[in-house]
Protein backbone atom coordinates (compact mmCIF):
# COMPACT_ATOMS: atom_id res chain seq x y z
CA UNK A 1 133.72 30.55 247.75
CA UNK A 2 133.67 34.08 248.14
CA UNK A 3 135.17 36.72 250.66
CA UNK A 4 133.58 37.08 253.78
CA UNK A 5 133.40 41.30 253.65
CA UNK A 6 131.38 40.60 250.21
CA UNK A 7 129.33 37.94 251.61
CA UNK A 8 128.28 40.19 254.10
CA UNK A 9 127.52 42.68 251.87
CA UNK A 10 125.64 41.10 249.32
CA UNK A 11 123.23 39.84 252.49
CA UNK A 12 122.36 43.26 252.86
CA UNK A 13 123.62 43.31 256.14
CA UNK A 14 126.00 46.47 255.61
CA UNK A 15 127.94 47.93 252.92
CA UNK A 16 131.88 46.02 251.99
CA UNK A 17 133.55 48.91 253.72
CA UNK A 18 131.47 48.44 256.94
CA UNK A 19 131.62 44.80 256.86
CA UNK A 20 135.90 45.18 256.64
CA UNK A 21 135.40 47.19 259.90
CA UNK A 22 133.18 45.03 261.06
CA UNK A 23 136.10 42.12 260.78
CA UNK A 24 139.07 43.94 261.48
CA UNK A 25 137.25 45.10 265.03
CA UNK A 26 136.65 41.06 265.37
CA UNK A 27 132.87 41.26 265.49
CA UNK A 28 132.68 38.42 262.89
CA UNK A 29 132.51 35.25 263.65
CA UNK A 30 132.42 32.15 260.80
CA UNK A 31 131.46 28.39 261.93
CA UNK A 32 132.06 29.86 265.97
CA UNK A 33 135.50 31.28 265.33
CA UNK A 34 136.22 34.89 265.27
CA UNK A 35 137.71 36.13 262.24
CA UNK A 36 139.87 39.46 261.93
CA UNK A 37 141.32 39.69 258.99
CA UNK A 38 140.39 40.18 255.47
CA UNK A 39 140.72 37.76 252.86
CA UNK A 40 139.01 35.35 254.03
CA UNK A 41 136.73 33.20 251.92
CA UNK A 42 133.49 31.15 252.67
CA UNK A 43 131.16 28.73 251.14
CA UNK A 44 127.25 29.02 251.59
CA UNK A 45 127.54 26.22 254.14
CA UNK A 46 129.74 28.09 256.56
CA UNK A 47 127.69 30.02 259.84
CA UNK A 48 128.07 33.49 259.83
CA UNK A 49 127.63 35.28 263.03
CA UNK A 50 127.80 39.32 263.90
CA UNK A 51 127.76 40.19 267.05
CA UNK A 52 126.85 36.08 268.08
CA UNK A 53 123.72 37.09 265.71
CA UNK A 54 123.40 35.03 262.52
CA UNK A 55 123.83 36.62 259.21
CA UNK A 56 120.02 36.99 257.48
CA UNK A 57 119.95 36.34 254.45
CA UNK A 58 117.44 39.62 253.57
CA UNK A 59 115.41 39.36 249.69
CA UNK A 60 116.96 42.05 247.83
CA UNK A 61 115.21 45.66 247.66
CA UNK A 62 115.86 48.46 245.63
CA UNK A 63 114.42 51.95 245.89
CA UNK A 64 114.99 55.31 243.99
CA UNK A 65 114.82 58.58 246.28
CA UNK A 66 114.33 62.35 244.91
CA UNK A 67 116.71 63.01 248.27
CA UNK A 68 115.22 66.44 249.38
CA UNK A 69 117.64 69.39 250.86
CA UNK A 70 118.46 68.41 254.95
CA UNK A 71 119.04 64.73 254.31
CA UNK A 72 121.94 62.88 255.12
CA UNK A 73 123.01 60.04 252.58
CA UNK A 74 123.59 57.50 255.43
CA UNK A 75 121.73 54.71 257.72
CA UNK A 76 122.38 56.15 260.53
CA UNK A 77 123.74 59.99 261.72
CA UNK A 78 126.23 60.54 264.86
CA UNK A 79 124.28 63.98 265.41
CA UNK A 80 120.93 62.16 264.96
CA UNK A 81 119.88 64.71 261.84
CA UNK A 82 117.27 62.69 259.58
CA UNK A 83 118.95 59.98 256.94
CA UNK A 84 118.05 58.97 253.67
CA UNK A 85 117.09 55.55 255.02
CA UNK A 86 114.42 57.22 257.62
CA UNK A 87 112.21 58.27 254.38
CA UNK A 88 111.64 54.93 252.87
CA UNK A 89 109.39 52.39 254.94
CA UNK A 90 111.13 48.98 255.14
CA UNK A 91 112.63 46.66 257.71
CA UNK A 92 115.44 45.88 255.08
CA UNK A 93 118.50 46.89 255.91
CA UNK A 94 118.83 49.30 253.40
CA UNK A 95 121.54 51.65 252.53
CA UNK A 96 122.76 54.41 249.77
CA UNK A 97 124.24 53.91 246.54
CA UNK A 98 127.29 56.45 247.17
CA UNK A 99 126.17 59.56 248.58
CA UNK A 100 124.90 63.01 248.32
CA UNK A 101 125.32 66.19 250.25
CA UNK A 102 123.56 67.49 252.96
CA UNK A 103 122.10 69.83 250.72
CA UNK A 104 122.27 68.71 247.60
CA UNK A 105 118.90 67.33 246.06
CA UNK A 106 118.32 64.36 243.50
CA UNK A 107 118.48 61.23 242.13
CA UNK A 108 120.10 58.49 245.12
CA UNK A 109 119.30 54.77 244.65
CA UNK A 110 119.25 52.75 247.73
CA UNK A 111 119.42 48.71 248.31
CA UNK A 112 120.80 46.06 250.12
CA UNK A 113 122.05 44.28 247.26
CA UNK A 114 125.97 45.08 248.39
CA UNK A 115 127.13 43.43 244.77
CA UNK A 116 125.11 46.01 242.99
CA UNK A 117 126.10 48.41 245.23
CA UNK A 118 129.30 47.89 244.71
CA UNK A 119 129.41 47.98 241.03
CA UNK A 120 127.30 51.07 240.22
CA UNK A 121 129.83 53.07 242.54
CA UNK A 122 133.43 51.48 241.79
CA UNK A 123 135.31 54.28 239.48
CA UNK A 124 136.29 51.67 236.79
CA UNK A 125 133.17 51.31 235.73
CA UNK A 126 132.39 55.45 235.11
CA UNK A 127 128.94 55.05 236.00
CA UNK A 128 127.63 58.71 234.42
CA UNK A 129 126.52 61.17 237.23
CA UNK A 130 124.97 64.11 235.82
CA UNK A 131 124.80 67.60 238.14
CA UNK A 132 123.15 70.82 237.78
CA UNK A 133 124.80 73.62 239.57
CA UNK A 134 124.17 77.13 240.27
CA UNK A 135 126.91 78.96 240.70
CA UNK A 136 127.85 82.49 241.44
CA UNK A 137 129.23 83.98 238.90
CA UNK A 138 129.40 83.39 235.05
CA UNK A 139 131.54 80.60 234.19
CA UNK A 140 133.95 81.12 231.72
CA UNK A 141 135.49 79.10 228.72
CA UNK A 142 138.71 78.89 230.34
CA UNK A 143 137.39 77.09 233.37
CA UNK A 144 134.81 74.97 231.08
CA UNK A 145 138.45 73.47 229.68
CA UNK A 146 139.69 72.83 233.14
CA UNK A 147 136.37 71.26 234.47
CA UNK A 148 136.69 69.50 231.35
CA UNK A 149 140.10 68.06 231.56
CA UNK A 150 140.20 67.22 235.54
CA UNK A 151 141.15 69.69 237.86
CA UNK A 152 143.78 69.10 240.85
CA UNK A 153 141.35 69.28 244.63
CA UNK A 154 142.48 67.07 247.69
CA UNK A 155 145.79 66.06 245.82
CA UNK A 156 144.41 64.11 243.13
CA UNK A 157 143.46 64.89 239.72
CA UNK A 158 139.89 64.44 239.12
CA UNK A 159 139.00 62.33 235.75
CA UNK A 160 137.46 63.91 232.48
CA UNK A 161 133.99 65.71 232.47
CA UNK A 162 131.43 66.93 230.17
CA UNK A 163 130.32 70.14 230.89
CA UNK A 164 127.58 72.35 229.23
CA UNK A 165 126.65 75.97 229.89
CA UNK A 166 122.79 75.94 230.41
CA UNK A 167 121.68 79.48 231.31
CA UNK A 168 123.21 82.89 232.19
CA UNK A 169 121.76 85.44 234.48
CA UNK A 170 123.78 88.90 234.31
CA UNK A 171 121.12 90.41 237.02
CA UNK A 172 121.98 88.06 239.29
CA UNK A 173 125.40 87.53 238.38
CA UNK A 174 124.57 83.73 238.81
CA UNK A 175 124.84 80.72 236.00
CA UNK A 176 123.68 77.18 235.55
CA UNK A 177 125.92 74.72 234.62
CA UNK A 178 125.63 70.98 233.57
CA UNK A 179 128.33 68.67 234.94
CA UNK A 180 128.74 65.16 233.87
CA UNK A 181 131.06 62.99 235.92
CA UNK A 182 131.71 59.36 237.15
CA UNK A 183 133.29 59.75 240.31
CA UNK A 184 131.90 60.12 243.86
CA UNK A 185 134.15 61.71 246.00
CA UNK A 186 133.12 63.77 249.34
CA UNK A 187 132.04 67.20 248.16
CA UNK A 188 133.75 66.23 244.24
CA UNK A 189 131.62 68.66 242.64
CA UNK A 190 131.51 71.69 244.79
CA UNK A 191 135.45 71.33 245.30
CA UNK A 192 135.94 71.23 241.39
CA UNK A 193 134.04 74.56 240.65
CA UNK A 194 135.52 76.00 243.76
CA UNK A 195 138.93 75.07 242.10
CA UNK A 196 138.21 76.91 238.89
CA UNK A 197 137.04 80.02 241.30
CA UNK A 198 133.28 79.32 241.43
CA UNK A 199 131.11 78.93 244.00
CA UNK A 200 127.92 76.25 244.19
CA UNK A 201 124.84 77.97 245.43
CA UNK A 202 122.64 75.31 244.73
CA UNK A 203 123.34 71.57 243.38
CA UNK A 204 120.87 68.72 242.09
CA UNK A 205 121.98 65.37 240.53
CA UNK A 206 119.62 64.50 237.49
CA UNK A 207 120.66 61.61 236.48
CA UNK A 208 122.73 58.43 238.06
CA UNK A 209 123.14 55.89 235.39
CA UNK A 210 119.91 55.91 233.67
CA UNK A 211 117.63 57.22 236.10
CA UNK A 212 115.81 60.40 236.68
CA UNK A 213 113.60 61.44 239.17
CA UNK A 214 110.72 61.41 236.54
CA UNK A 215 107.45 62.20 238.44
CA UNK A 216 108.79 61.68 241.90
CA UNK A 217 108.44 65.13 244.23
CA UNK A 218 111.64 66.01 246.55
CA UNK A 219 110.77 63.42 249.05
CA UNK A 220 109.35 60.84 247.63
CA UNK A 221 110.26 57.21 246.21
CA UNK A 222 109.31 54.36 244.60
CA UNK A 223 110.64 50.70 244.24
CA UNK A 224 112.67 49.87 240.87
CA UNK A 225 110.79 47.05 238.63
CA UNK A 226 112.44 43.76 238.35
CA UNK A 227 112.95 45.39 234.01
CA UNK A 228 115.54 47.97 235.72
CA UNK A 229 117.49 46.05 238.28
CA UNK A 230 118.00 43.93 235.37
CA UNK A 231 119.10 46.58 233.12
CA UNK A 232 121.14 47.93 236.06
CA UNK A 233 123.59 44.57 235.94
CA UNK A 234 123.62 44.79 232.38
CA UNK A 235 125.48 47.47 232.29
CA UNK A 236 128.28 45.45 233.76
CA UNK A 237 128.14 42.48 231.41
């Protein structure tokens, strides 16, 4: 027996968040009966219905995007601007691992595996995210040791990072900075330089938990091997 938000979730059908809404705004239905509140659990034998459709139970898919610049990190955009999920050619109902920017490039996994999902982005498990920022101006040591220890934006205290100075350019009065962190808040790592006085001209995220975007141009994807989805749960064990 497990929840009915995660069984939803792990059926691809929508994220757990979305599949909460989903049951609070009673658009769930299990064995005929709506259901709208949360908590409740359900066996493999019970009927789930959304919107009087049943719940598919999709084969899991996993994809890792080099998300180019003028992307959003959603499946689907009030203001119709392209999403992350438009790029990649499935009938899955795919969605992001967390999210990035509007125009910030990188490494963004996508699936409808909602138990995966789930664990690569929950903060107690400090999945590593690792940035590289240009900002204006040259960073100093001072705010290296804030970055470092968290720094205070949107009334909480952001965890630990690693941070590394990578290059200085005095023409420009520009720098590029390495950021390691393991949270995934809206805007985290723009608001955390910002708080040490810095502003980020351009941002790319390298590396989410072991991946890269290797060979991949801004753009393109591929589909992980069975090797790294396995890997990918590992991590949890």
């Amino acid at each position: 027996m497990e929840r009915l938000q995660k069984v939803i979730a792990n059926n691809g059908y929508c994220s757990r968040r979305e599949a909460e809404k989903l049951i609070l705004d009673n658009r769930v239905s299990v064995n005929g009966k709506i259901i709208n509140e949360l908590g409740i659990k359900v066996s493999e034998k019970d009927l789930i219905e959304i919107d009087g459709v049943k719940l598919a139970k999709d084969p899991k898919e996993y994809y890792l995007l080099y998300k180019p610049r003028g992307v959003v990190s959603t499946s689907k955009d009030d203001k119709n601007r392209k999403t992350v999920v438009d790029i990649i050619k499935t009938d899955a109902r795919i969605y992001p691992v967390g999210r990035l920017d509007y125009d910030t490039t990188g490494v963004l996994l996508l699936t409808n595996d909602g138990e995966l999902s789930n664990l690569l982005t929950h903060p107690k498990n400090k999945v590593d995210k690792i940035y590289i920022a240009k900002v204006k101006g040259i960073i100093d040591v001072g705010a290296i040791k804030k970055l470092e220890n968290g720094v205070m934006i949107d009334g909480y205290k952001t965890s630990k990072a690693r941070v590394k100075l990578k290059k200085v350019d005095k023409k420009t009065n520009t720098c590029i900075v390495q950021l390691t962190i393991h949270e995934g808040r809206n805007h985290q790592v723009k608001k955390m330089f910002e708080s040490v006085g810095f502003e980020v001209l351009k941002l790319k995220r390298e590396v989410f938990a072991f991946f890269t975007t290797g060979t991949l141009k801004s753009g393109e994807y591929r589909k992980l091997t069975i090797k790294e989805v396995k890997q990918l749960y590992g991590m949890f064990k």
